[in-house]
Protein backbone atom coordinates (compact mmCIF):
# COMPACT_ATOMS: atom_id res chain seq x y z
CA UNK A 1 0.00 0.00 0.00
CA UNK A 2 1.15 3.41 -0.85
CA UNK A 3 1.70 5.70 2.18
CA UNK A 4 -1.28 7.57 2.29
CA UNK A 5 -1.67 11.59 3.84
CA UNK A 6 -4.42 10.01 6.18
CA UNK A 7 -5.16 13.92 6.88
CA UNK A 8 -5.64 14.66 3.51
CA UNK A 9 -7.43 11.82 2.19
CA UNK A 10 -11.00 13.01 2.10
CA UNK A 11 -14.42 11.18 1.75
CA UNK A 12 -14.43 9.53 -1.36
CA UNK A 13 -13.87 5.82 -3.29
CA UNK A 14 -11.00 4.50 -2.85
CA UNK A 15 -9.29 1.09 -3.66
CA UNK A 16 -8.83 -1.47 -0.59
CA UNK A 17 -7.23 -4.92 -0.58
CA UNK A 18 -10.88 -7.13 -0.55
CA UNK A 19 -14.24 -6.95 -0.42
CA UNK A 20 -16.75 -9.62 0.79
CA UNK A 21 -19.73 -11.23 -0.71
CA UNK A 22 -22.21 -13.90 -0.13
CA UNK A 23 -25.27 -14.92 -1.90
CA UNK A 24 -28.69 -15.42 -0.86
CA UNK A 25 -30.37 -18.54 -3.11
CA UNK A 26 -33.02 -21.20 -3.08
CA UNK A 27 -34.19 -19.80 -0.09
CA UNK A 28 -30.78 -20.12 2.35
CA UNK A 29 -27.68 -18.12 2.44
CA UNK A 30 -24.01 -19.36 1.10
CA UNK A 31 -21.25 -18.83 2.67
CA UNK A 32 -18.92 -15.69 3.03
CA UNK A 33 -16.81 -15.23 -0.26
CA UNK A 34 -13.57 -13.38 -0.38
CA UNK A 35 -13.14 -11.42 -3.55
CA UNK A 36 -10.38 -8.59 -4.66
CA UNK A 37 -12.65 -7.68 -7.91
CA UNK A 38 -14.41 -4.41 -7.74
CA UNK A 39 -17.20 -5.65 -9.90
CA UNK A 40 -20.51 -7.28 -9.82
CA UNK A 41 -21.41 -9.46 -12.86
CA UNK A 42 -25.52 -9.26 -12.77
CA UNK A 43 -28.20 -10.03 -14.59
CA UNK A 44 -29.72 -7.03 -17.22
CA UNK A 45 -33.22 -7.86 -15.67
CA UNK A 46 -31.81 -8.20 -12.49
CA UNK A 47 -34.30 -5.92 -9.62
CA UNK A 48 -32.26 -3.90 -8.14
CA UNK A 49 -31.80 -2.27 -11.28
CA UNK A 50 -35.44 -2.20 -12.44
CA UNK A 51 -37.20 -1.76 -9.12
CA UNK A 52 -34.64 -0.32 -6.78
CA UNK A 53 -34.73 -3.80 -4.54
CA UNK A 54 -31.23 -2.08 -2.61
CA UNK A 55 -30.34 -1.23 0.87
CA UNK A 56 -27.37 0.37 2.44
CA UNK A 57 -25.40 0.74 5.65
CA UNK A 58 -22.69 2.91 6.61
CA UNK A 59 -20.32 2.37 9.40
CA UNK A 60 -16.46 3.17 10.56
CA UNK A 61 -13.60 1.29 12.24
CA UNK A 62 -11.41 3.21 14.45
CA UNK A 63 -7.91 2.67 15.59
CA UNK A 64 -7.89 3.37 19.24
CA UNK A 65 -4.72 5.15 21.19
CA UNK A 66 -4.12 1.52 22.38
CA UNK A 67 -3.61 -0.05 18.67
CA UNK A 68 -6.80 -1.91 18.50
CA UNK A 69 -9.58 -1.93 16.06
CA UNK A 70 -12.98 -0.78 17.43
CA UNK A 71 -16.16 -0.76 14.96
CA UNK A 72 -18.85 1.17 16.21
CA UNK A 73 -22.39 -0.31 16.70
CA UNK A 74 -22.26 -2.89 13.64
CA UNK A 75 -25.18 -4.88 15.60
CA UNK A 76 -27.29 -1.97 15.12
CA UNK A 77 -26.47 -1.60 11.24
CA UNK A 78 -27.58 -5.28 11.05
CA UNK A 79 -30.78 -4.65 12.65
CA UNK A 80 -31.23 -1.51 10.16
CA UNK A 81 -30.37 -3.09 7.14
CA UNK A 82 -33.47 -5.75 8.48
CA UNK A 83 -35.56 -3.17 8.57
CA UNK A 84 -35.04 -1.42 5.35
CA UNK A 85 -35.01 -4.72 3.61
CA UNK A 86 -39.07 -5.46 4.96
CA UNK A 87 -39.51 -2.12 3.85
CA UNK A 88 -38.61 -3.30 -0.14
CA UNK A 89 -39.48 -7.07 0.44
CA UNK A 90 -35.65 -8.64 0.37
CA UNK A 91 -34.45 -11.40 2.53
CA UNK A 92 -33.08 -10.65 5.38
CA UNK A 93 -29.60 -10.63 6.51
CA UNK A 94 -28.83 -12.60 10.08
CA UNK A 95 -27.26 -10.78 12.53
CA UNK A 96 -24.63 -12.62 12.43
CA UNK A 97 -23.79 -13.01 9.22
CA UNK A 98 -23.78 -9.25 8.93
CA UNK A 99 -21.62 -8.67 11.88
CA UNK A 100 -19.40 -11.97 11.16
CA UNK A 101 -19.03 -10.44 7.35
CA UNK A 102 -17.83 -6.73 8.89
CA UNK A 103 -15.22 -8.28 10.82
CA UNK A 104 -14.02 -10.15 8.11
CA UNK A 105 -13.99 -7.08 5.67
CA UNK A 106 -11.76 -4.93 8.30
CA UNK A 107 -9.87 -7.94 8.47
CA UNK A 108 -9.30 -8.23 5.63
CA UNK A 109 -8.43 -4.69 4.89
CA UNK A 110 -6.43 -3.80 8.30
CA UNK A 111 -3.37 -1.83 6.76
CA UNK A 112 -6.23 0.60 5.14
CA UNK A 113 -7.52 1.46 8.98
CA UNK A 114 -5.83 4.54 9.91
CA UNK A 115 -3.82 5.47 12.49
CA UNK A 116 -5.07 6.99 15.82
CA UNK A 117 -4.88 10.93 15.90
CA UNK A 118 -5.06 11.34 12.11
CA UNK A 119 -8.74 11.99 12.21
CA UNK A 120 -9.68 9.68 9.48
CA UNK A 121 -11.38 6.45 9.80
CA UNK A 122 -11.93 3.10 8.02
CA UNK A 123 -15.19 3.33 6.20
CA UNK A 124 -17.44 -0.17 5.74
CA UNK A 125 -20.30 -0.10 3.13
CA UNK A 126 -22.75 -3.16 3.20
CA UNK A 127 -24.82 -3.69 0.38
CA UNK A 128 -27.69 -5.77 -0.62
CA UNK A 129 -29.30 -5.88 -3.75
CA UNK A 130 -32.11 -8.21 -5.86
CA UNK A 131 -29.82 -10.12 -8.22
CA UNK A 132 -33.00 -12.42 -9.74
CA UNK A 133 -34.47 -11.60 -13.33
CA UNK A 134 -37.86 -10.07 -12.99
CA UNK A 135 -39.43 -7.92 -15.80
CA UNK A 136 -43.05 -8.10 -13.75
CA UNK A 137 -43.29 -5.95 -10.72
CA UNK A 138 -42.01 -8.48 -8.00
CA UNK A 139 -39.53 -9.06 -5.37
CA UNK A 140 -36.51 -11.05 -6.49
CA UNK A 141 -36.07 -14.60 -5.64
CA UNK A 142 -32.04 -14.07 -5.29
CA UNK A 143 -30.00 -11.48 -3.41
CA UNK A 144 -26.15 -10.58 -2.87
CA UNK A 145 -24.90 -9.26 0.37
CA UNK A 146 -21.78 -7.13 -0.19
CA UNK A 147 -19.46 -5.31 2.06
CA UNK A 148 -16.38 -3.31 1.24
CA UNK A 149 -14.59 -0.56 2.95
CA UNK A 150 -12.10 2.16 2.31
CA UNK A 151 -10.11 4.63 4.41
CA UNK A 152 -11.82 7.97 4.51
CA UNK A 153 -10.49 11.39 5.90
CA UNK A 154 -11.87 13.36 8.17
CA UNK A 155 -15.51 14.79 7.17
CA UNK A 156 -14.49 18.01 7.71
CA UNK A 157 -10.88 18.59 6.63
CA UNK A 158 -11.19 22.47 7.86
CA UNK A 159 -11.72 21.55 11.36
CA UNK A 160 -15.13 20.94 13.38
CA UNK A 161 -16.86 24.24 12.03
CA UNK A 162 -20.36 25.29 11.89
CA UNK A 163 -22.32 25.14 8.08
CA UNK A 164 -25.03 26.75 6.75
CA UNK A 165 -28.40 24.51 5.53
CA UNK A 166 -31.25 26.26 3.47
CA UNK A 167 -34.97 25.51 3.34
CA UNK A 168 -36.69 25.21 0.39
CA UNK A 169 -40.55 24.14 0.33
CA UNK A 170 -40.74 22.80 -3.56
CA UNK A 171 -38.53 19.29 -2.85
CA UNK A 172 -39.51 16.81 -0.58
CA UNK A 173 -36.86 13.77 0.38
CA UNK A 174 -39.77 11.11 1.22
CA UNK A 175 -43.63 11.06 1.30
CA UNK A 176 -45.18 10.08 4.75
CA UNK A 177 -45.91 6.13 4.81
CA UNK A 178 -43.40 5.78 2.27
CA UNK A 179 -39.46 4.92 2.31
CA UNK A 180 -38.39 7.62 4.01
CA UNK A 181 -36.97 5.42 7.58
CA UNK A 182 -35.46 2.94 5.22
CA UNK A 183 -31.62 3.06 4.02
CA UNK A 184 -32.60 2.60 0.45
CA UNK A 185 -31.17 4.03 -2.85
CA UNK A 186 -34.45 6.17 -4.02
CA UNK A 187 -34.65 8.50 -0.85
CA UNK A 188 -31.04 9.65 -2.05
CA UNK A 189 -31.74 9.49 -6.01
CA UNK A 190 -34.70 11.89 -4.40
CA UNK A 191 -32.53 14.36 -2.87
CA UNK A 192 -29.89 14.80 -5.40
CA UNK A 193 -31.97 17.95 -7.46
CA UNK A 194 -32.93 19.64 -4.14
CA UNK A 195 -28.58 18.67 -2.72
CA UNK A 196 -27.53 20.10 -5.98
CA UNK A 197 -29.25 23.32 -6.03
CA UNK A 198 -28.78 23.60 -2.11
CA UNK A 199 -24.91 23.70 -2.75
CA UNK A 200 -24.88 25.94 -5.45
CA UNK A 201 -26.04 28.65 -3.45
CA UNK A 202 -23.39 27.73 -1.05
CA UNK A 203 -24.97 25.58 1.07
CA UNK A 204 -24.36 22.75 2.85
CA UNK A 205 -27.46 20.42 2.87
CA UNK A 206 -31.48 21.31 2.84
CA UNK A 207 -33.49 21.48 5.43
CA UNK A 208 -36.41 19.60 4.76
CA UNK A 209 -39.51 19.74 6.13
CA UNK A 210 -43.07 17.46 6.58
CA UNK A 211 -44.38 16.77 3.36
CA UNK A 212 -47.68 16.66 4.12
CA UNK A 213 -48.42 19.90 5.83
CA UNK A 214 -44.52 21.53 5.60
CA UNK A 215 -45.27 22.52 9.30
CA UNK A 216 -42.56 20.43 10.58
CA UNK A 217 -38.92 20.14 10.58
CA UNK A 218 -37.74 16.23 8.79
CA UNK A 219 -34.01 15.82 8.08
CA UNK A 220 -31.10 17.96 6.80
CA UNK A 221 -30.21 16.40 3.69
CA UNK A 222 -28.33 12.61 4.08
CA UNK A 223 -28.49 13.45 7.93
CA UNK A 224 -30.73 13.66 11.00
CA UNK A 225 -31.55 17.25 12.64
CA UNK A 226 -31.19 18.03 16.36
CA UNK A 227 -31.36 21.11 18.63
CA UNK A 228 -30.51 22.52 22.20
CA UNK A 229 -32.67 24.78 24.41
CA UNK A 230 -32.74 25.30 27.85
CA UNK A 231 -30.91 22.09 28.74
CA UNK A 232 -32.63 19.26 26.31
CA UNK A 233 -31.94 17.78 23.25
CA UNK A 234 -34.65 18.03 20.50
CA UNK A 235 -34.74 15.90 17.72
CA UNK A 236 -37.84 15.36 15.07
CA UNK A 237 -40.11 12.38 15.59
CA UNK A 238 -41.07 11.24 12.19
CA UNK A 239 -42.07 8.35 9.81
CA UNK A 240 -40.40 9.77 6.82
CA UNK A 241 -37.03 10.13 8.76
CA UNK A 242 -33.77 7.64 8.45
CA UNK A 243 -33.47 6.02 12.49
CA UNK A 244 -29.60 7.83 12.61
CA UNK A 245 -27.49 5.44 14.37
CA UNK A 246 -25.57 8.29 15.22
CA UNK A 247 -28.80 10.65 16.58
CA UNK A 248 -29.76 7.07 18.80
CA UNK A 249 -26.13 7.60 20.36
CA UNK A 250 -26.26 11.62 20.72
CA UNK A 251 -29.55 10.91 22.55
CA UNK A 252 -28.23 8.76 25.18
CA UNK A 253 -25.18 10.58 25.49
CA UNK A 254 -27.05 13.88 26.22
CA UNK A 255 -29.04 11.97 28.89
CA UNK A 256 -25.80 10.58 30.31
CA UNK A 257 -24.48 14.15 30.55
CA UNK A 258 -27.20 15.66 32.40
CA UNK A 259 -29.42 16.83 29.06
CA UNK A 260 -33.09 16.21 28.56
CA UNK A 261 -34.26 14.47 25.32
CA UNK A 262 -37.59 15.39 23.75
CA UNK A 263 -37.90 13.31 20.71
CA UNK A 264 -40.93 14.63 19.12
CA UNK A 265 -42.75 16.66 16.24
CA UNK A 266 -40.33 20.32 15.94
CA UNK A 267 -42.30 23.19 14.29
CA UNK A 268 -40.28 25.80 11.73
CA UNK A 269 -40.80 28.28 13.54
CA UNK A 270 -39.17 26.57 16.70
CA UNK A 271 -36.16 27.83 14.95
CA UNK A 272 -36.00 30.57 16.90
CA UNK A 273 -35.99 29.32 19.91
CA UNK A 274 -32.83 26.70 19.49
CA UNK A 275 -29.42 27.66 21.41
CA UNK A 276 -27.52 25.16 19.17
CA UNK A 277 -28.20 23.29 15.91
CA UNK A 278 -26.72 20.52 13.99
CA UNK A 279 -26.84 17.50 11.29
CA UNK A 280 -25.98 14.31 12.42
CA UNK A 281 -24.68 10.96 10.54
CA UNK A 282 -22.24 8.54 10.19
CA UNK A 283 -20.25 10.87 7.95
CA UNK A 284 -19.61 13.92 9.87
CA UNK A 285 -20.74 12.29 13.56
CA UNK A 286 -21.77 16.08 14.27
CA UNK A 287 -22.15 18.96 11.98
CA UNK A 288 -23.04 22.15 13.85
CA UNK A 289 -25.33 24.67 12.07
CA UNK A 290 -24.17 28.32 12.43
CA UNK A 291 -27.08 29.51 9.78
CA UNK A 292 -30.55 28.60 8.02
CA UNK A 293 -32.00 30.31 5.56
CA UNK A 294 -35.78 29.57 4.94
CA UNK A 295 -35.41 30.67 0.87
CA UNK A 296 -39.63 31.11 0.54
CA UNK A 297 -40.12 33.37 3.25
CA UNK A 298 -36.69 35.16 3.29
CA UNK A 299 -35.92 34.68 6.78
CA UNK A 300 -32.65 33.94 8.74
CA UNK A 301 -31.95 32.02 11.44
CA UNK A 302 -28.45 32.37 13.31
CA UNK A 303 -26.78 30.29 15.79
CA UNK A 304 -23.01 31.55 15.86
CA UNK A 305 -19.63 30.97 14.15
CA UNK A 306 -18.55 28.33 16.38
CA UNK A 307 -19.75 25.28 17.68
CA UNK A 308 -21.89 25.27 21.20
CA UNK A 309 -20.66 24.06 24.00
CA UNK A 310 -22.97 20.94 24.06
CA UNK A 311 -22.63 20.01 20.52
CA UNK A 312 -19.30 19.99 20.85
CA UNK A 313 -18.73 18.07 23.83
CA UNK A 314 -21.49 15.59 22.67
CA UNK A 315 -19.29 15.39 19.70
CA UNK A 316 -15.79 14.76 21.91
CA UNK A 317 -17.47 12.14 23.94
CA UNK A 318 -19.01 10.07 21.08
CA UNK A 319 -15.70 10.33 19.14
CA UNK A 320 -14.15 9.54 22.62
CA UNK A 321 -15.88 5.98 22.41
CA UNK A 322 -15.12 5.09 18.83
CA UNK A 323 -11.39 5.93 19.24
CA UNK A 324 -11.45 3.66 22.66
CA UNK A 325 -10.25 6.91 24.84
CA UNK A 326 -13.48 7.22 26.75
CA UNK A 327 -15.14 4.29 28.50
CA UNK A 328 -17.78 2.24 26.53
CA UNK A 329 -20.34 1.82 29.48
CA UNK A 330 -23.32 0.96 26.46
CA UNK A 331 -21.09 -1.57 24.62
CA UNK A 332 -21.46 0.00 21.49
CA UNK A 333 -17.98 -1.13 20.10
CA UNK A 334 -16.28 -3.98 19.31
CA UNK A 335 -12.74 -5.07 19.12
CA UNK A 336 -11.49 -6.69 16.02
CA UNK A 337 -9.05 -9.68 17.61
């Protein structure tokens, strides 16, 4: 492997050592495959390309201060991936074999996890996608399970420092009752027009909001939202929202450092009222808000240039976990032996 400028290595594709596959046929699943190709032979009829049967995870490895490999909540990917695969009608993934298949990928891959203080991580993608041939409207009969990883930089190369998101009514991510909670390609093939027009005027994400009565705050873009006031943490309650990993964690976190947690319906004009704002994913772990600009009614909302003091030690103690420097008291990692 090349020596890579883990600092300067950004969030993108890159090429690892192996990536791990198994297939899910007559009903049962095979057994893990090791492969070094980075491409999938598949049917032209095949339903993940017809009828967008796919489903995603994201997930890091971290190397800790100590030298060992921690990967954060993988069990709770697993359960995820479950969910968002009823949501489309594919076969599930075990537990097991999910987590069993992770292990084996940073395995696998272990001179692409980089090194402790450099900021950057190991990312792991799963994958699973309808591999039968169906030209009728149905769920496939055949799946593959994929997982490969690469070493990403840190999300934001500048430093932790606060980004502005815009509102804009027209675009709408997910429709209530409809995909919206599951990790599935269409909710981002949604988002791209409203994303690309969002960072053209210099934004980082959009803010959207309900799409049945735009009343309510949803999600910022790929992430979840939260807020601060008067002590508690405030995060949306919604059907048409991804279930962040990273949002379940900030919640408990802010309880375990003396914060309320109102998860619950937000209103627009809330906005006002927050101390503190920020996006939150697997990405970025925390990106605090500074400004929002709601584009249809011309109206600003302001939070500061730099990060509050809660979002930013919510962010040191859940990076404090991953890394292995702060004490895992909800087991939420696990060491790659």
């Amino acid at each position: 492997m090349e020596n890579l400028d883990w600092k300067n290595i950004g969030f993108g594709y890159r090429k690892t050592n192996y990536n791990i596959r198994c297939w899910y046929k007559n009903g049962q699943w095979g057994p893990l495959e090791v492969s070094d190709s980075e491409y999938l032979n598949l049917h032209m009829a095949s339903t993940c390309l017809h009828y967008g049967q796919e489903a995603f995870e994201g997930l890091k490895a971290f190397t800790g201060n100590d030298g060992k490999v921690r990967i954060f909540r993988m069990e709770d990917n697993a359960r995820r991936m479950q969910s968002s695969s009823d949501g489309i009608l594919m076969a599930h993934v075990p537990v097991d074999l999910f987590c069993e298949a992770v292990k084996l990928a940073v395995k696998k891959n272990l001179e692409f996890v980089p090194p402790y203080g450099s900021g950057a991580a190991l990312y792991i993608r799963p994958l699973l996608i309808g591999t039968g041939a169906e030209i009728g409207v149905k769920p496939s009969a055949e799946y593959l399970f994929l997982i490969f990883v690469m070493p990403v930089g840190p999300y934001f190369p500048e430093g932790f420092k606060p980004t502005e998101l815009v509102i804009m009514r027209k675009y709408d991510r997910a429709a209530p009752q409809g995909t919206g909670k599951y990790k599935v390609g269409g909710n981002y093939a949604a988002s791209l027009v409203a994303g690309k027009k969002a960072k053209e005027g210099h934004y980082s994400a959009v803010l959207y909001l309900d799409s049945r009565e735009k009343k309510y705050i949803d999600e910022c873009g790929p992430a979840n939202f939260f807020a601060i006031k008067n002590n508690t943490y405030v995060t949306p309650l919604s059907d048409s929202v991804l279930p962040s990993i990273t949002n379940m964690s900030l919640m408990q976190l802010a309880e375990d450092i003396g914060l309320k947690v109102e998860r619950r319906k937000v209103p627009v004009e809330e906005l006002e009222e927050f101390e503190e704002v920020g996006a939150c994913g697997t990405a970025a772990v925390i990106s605090p808000i500074k400004r929002i600009y709601d584009e249809d009614l011309d109206k600003e909302y302001l939070y500061g240039f730099d990060p509050g003091p809660w979002s930013t030690k919510l962010f040191q103690k859940l990076q404090g976990i991953q890394y292995g420097d702060e004490p895992d008291h909800h087991g939420w990692t696990t060491i790659v032996e």
